[in-house]
Protein backbone atom coordinates (compact mmCIF):
# COMPACT_ATOMS: atom_id res chain seq x y z
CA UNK A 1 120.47 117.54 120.72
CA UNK A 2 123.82 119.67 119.88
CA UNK A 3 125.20 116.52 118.72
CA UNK A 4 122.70 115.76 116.57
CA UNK A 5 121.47 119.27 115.61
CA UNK A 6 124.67 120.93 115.61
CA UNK A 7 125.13 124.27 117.98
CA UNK A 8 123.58 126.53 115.28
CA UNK A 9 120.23 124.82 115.25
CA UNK A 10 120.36 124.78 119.00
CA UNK A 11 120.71 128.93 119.46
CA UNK A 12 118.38 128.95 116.63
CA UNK A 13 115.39 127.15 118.58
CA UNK A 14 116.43 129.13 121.33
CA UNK A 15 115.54 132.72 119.14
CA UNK A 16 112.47 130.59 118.16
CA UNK A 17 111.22 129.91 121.46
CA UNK A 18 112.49 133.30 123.12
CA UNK A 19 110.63 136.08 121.58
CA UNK A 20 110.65 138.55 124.33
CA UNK A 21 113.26 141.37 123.17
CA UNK A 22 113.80 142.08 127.33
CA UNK A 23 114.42 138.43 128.01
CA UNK A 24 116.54 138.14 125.39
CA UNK A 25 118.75 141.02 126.07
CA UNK A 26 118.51 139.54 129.33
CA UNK A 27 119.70 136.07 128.32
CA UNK A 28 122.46 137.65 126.02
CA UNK A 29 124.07 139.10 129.19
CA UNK A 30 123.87 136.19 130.99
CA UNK A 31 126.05 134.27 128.27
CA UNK A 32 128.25 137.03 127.78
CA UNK A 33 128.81 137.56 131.59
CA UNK A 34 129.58 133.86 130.91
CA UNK A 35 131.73 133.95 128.58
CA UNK A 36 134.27 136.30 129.57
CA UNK A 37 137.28 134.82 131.47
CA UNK A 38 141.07 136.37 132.33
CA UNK A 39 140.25 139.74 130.76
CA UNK A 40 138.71 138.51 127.50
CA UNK A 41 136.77 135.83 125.92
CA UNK A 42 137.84 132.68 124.93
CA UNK A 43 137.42 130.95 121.29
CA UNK A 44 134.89 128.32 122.06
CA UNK A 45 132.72 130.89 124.41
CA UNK A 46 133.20 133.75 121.48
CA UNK A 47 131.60 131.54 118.98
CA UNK A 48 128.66 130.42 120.88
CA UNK A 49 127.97 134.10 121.47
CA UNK A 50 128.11 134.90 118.25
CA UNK A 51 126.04 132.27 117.25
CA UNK A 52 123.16 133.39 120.27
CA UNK A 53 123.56 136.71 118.44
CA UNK A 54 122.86 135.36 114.66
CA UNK A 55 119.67 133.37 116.45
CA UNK A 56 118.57 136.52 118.19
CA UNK A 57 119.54 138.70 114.80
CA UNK A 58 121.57 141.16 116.66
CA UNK A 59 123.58 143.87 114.93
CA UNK A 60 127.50 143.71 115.54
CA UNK A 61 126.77 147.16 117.20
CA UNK A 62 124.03 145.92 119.57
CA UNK A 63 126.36 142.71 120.15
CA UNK A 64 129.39 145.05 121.03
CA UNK A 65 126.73 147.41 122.98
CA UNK A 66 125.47 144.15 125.51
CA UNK A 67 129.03 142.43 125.59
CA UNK A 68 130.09 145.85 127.47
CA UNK A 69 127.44 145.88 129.99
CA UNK A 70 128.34 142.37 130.63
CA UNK A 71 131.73 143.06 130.90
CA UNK A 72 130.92 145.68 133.89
């Protein structure tokens, strides 16, 4: 489906489907937990987070505020 869909339309059936602001939050960590590797985050993984965070319509300060806690 990403292939066909692209990666935007993906996270955006994702926010679709997930309307539950605790499972989201809960989700977001999960893929920011993910996506941090050697101290920071790579390219690839910092786009797809962004892009969950457009789908979920996150503010840059509630995206900096989650990427923290996942950080530890």
């Amino acid at each position: 489906a990403v292939e066909e869909e692209g990666q935007k339309a993906r996270f955006a059936e994702i926010g679709n489907i997930i309307s539950d602001d605790e499972l989201r939050d809960a989700l977001y960590l999960v893929a920011c937990a993910v996506a941090w590797k050697d101290g920071g985050i790579g390219e690839k993984q910092g786009l797809a987070v962004r892009a969950l965070k457009d789908a979920f319509g996150y503010s840059e300060g509630k995206h900096q505020t989650l990427l923290a806690k996942a950080r530890g």
